[in-house]
C-alpha atoms as a PDB file:
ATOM      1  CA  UNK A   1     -33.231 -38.004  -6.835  1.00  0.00           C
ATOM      2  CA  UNK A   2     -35.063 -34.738  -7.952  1.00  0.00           C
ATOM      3  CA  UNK A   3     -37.709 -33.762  -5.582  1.00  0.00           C
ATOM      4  CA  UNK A   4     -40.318 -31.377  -6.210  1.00  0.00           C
ATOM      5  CA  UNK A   5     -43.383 -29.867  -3.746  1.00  0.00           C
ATOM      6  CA  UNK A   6     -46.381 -28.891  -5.371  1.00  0.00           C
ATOM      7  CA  UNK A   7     -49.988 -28.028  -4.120  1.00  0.00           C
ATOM      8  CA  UNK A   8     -52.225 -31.700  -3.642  1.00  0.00           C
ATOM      9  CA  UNK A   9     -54.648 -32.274  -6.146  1.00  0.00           C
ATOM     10  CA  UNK A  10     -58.178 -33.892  -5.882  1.00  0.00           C
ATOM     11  CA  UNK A  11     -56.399 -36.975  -8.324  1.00  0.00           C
ATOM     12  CA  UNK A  12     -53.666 -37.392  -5.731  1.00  0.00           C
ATOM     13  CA  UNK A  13     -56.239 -38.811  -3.287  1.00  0.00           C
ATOM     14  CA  UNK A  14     -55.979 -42.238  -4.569  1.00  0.00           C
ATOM     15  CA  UNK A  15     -51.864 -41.814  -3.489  1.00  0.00           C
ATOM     16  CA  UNK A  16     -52.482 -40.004  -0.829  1.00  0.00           C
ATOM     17  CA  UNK A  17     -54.433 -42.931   1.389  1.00  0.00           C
ATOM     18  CA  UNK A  18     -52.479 -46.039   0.334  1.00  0.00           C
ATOM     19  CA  UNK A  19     -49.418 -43.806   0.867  1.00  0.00           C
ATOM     20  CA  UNK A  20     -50.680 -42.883   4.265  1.00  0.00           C
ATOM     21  CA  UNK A  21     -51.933 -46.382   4.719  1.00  0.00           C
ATOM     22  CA  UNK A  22     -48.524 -48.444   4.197  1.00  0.00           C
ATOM     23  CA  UNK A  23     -46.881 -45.960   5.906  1.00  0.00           C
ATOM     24  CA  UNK A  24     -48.498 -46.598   9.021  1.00  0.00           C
ATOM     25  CA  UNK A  25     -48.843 -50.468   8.602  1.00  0.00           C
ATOM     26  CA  UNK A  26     -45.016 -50.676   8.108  1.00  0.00           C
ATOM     27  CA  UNK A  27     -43.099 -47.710   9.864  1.00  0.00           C
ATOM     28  CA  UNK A  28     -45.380 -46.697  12.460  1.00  0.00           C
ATOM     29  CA  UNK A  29     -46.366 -50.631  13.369  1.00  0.00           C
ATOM     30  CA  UNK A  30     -43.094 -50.691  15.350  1.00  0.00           C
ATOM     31  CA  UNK A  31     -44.282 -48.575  18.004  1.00  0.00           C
ATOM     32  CA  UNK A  32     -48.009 -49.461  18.495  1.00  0.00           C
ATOM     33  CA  UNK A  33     -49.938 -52.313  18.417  1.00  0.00           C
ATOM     34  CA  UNK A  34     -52.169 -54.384  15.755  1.00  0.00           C
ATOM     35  CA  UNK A  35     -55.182 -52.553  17.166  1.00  0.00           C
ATOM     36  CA  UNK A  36     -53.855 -49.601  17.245  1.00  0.00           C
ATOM     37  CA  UNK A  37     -52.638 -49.615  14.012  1.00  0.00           C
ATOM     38  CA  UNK A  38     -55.923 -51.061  12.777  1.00  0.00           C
ATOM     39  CA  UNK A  39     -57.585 -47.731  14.070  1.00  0.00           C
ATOM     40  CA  UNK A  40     -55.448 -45.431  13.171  1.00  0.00           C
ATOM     41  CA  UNK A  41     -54.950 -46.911   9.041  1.00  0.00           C
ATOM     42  CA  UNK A  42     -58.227 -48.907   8.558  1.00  0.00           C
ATOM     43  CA  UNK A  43     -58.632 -51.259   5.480  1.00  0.00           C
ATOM     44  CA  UNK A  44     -62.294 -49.969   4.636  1.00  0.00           C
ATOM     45  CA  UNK A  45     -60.893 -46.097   4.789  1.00  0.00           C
ATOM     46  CA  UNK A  46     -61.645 -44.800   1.303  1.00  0.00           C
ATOM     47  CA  UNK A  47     -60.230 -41.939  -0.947  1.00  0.00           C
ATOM     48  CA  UNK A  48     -63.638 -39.961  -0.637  1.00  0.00           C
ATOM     49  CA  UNK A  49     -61.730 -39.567   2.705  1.00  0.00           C
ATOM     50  CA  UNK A  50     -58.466 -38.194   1.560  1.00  0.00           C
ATOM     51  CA  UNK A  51     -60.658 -35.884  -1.161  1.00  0.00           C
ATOM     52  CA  UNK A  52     -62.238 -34.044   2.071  1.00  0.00           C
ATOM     53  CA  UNK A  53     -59.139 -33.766   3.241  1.00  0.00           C
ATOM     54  CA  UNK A  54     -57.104 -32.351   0.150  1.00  0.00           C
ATOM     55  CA  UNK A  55     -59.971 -29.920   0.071  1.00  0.00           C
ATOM     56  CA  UNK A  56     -60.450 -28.971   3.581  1.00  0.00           C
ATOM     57  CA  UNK A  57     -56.659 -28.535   4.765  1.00  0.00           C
ATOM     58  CA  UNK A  58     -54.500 -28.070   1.110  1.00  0.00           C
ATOM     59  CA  UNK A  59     -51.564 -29.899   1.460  1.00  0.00           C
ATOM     60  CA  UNK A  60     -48.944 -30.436  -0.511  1.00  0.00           C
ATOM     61  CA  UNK A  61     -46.677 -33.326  -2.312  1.00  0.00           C
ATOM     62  CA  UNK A  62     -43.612 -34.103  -2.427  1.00  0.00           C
ATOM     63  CA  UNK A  63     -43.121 -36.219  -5.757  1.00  0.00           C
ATOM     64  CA  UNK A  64     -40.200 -37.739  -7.781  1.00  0.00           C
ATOM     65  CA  UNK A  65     -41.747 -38.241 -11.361  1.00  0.00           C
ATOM     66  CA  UNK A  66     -45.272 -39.292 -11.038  1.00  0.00           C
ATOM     67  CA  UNK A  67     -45.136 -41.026  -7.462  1.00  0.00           C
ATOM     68  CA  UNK A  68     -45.915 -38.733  -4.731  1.00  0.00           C
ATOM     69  CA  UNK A  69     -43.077 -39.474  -1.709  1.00  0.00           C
ATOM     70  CA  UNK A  70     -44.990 -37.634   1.015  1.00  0.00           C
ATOM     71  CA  UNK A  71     -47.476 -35.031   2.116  1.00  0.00           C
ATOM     72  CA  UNK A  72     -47.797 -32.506   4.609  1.00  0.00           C
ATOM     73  CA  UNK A  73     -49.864 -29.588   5.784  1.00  0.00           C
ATOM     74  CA  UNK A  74     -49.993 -26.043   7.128  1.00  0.00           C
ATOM     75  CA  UNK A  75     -53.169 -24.681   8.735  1.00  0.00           C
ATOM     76  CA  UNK A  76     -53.531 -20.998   9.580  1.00  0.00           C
ATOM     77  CA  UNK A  77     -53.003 -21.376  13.165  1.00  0.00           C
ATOM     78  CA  UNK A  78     -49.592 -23.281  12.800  1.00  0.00           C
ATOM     79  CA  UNK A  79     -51.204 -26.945  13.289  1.00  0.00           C
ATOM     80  CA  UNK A  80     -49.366 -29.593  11.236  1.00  0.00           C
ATOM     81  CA  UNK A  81     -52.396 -32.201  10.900  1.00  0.00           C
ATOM     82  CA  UNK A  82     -50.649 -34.720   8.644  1.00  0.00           C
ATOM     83  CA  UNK A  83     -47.284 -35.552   7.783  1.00  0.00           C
ATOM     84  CA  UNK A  84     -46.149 -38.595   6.302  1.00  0.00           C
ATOM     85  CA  UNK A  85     -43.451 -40.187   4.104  1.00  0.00           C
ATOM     86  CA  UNK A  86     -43.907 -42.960   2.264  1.00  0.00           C
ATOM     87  CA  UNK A  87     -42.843 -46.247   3.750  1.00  0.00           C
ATOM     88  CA  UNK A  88     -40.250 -46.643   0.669  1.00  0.00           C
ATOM     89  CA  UNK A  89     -38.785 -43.352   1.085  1.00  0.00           C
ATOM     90  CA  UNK A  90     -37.831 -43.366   4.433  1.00  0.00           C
ATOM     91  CA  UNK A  91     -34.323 -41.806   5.087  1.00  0.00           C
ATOM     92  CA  UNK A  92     -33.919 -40.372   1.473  1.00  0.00           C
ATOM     93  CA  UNK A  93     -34.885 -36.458   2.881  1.00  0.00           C
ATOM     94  CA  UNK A  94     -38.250 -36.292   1.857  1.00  0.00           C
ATOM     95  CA  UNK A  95     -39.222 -35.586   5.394  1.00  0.00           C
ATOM     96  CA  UNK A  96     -36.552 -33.127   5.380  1.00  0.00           C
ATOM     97  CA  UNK A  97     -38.077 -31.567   2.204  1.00  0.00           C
ATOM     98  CA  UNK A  98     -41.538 -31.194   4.071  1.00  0.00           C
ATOM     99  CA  UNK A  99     -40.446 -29.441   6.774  1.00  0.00           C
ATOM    100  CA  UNK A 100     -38.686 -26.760   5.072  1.00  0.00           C
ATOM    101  CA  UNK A 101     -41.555 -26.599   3.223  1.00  0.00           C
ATOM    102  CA  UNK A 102     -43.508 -25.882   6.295  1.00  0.00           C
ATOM    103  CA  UNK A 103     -40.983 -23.713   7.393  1.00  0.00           C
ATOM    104  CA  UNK A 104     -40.672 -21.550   4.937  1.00  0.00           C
ATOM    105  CA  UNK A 105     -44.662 -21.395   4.631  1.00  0.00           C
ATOM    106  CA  UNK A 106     -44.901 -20.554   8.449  1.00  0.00           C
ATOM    107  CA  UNK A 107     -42.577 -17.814   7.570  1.00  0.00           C
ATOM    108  CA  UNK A 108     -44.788 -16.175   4.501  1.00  0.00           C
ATOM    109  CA  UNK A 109     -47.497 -16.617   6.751  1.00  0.00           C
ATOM    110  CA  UNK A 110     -45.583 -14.762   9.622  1.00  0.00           C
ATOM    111  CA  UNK A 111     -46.320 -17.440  12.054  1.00  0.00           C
ATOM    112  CA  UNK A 112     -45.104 -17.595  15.614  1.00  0.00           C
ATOM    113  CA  UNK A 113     -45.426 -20.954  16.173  1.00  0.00           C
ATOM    114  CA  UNK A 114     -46.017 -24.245  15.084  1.00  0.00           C
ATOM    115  CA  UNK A 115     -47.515 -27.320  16.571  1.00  0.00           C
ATOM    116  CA  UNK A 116     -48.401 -31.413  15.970  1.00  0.00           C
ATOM    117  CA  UNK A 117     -49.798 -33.792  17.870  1.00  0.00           C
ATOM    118  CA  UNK A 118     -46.454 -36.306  16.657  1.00  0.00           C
ATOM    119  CA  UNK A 119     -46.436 -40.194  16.788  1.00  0.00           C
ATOM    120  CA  UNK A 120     -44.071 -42.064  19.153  1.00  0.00           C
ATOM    121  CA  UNK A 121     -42.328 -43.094  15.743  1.00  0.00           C
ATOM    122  CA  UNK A 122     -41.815 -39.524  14.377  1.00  0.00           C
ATOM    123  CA  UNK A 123     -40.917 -37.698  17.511  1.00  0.00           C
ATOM    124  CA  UNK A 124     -37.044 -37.588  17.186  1.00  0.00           C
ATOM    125  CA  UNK A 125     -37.204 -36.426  13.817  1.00  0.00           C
ATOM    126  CA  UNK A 126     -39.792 -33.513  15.066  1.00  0.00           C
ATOM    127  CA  UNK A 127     -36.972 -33.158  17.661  1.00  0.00           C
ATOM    128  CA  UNK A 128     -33.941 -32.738  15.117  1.00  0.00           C
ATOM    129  CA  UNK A 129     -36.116 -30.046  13.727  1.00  0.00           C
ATOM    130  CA  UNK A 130     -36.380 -27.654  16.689  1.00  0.00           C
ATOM    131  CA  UNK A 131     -39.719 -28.831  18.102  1.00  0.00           C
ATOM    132  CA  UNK A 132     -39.572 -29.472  21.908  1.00  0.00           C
ATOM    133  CA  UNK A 133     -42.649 -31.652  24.079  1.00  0.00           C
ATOM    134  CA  UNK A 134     -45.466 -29.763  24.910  1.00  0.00           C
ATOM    135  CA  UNK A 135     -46.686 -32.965  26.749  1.00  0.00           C
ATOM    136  CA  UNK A 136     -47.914 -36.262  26.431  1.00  0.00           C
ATOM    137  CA  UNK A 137     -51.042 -37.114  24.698  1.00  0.00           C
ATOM    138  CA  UNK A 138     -53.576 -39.798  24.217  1.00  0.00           C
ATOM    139  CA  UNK A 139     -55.828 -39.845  20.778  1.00  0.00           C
ATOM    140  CA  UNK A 140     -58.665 -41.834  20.723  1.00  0.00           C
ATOM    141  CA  UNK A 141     -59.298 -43.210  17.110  1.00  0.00           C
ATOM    142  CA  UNK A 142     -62.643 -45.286  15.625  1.00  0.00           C
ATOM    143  CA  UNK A 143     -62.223 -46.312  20.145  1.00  0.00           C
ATOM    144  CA  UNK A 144     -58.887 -47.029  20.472  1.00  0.00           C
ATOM    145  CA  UNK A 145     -55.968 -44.665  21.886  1.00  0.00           C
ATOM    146  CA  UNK A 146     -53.225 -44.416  20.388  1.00  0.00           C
ATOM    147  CA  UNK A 147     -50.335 -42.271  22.606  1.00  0.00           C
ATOM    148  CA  UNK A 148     -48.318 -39.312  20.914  1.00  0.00           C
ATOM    149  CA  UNK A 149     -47.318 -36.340  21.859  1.00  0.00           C
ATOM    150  CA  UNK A 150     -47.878 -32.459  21.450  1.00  0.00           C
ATOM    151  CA  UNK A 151     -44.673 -31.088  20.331  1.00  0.00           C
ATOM    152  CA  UNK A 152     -44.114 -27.164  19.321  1.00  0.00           C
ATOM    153  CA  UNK A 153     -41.278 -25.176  17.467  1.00  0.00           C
ATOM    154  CA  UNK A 154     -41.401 -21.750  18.631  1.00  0.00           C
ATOM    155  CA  UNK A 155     -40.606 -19.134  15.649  1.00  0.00           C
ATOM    156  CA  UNK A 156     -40.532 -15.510  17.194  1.00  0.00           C
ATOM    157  CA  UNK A 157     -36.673 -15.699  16.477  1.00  0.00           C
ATOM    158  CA  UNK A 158     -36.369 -16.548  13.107  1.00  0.00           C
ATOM    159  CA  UNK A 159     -38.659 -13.434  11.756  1.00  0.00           C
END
């Protein structure tokens, strides 16, 4: 499997939700509920959506020939706002690949911390990567809540 990270574009949008979509309807629907999951990955959520967001927050891809595997963020302050693989790629390192993509971003960017508010189902693999719970945390989505939690990696020692 060749992987390679480049910058989102505004094309990638269409990707982007159905990736995030699926992923959430079939890896994160083991740890919360119909509702929930109905809140959190809507049917009616469009790419206009995911077009705001390439522009507002400039992620980036990981893709294997044309199909984009997963996505992640940076924002200045160290926030990770999204970060998902796709629900066929589970297990095959693209996760992997995103973080060290983040990592070595946070780096160039001289960072001293980084922080996500992390799903139930992606906590031990934020875990495996350094990041230790802030606390718990309830998001409320389109009136539902969803728990998570607010995880941090501290970087001060790896300057």
């Amino acid at each position: 499997m060749s992987l390679l990270v480049r910058p989102a574009k505004e094309q990638d949008s269409e990707q982007l939700l159905e990736l995030y979509r699926q992923t959430i309807r079939t890896v994160n629907c083991n740890d919360y509920n119909k509702m929930q999951v109905d809140a959190w990955a809507p049917l009616d959520l469009t790419k206009e959506v995911f077009e705001g967001y390439i522009s507002r927050c400039s992620p980036f891809v990981v893709v294997e020939g044309d199909e984009i595997l997963g996505y992640s963020d940076l924002q200045p302050d160290g926030l990770i706002d999204h970060f998902y693989c796709h629900h066929r790629a589970q297990r095959r390192g693209v996760g992997s690949v995103l973080m060290n993509t983040i990592l070595d971003k946070a780096k160039k960017a001289k960072l001293d911390r980084l922080y996500s508010f992390v799903s139930i189902t992606a906590k031990p693999f934020y875990l495996h990567f350094g990041f230790t719970v802030v606390r718990p945390n309830e998001a409320e989505i389109r009136g539902v809540v969803l728990n998570n939690f607010l995880m941090e990696r501290s970087l001060d020692n790896e300057l």
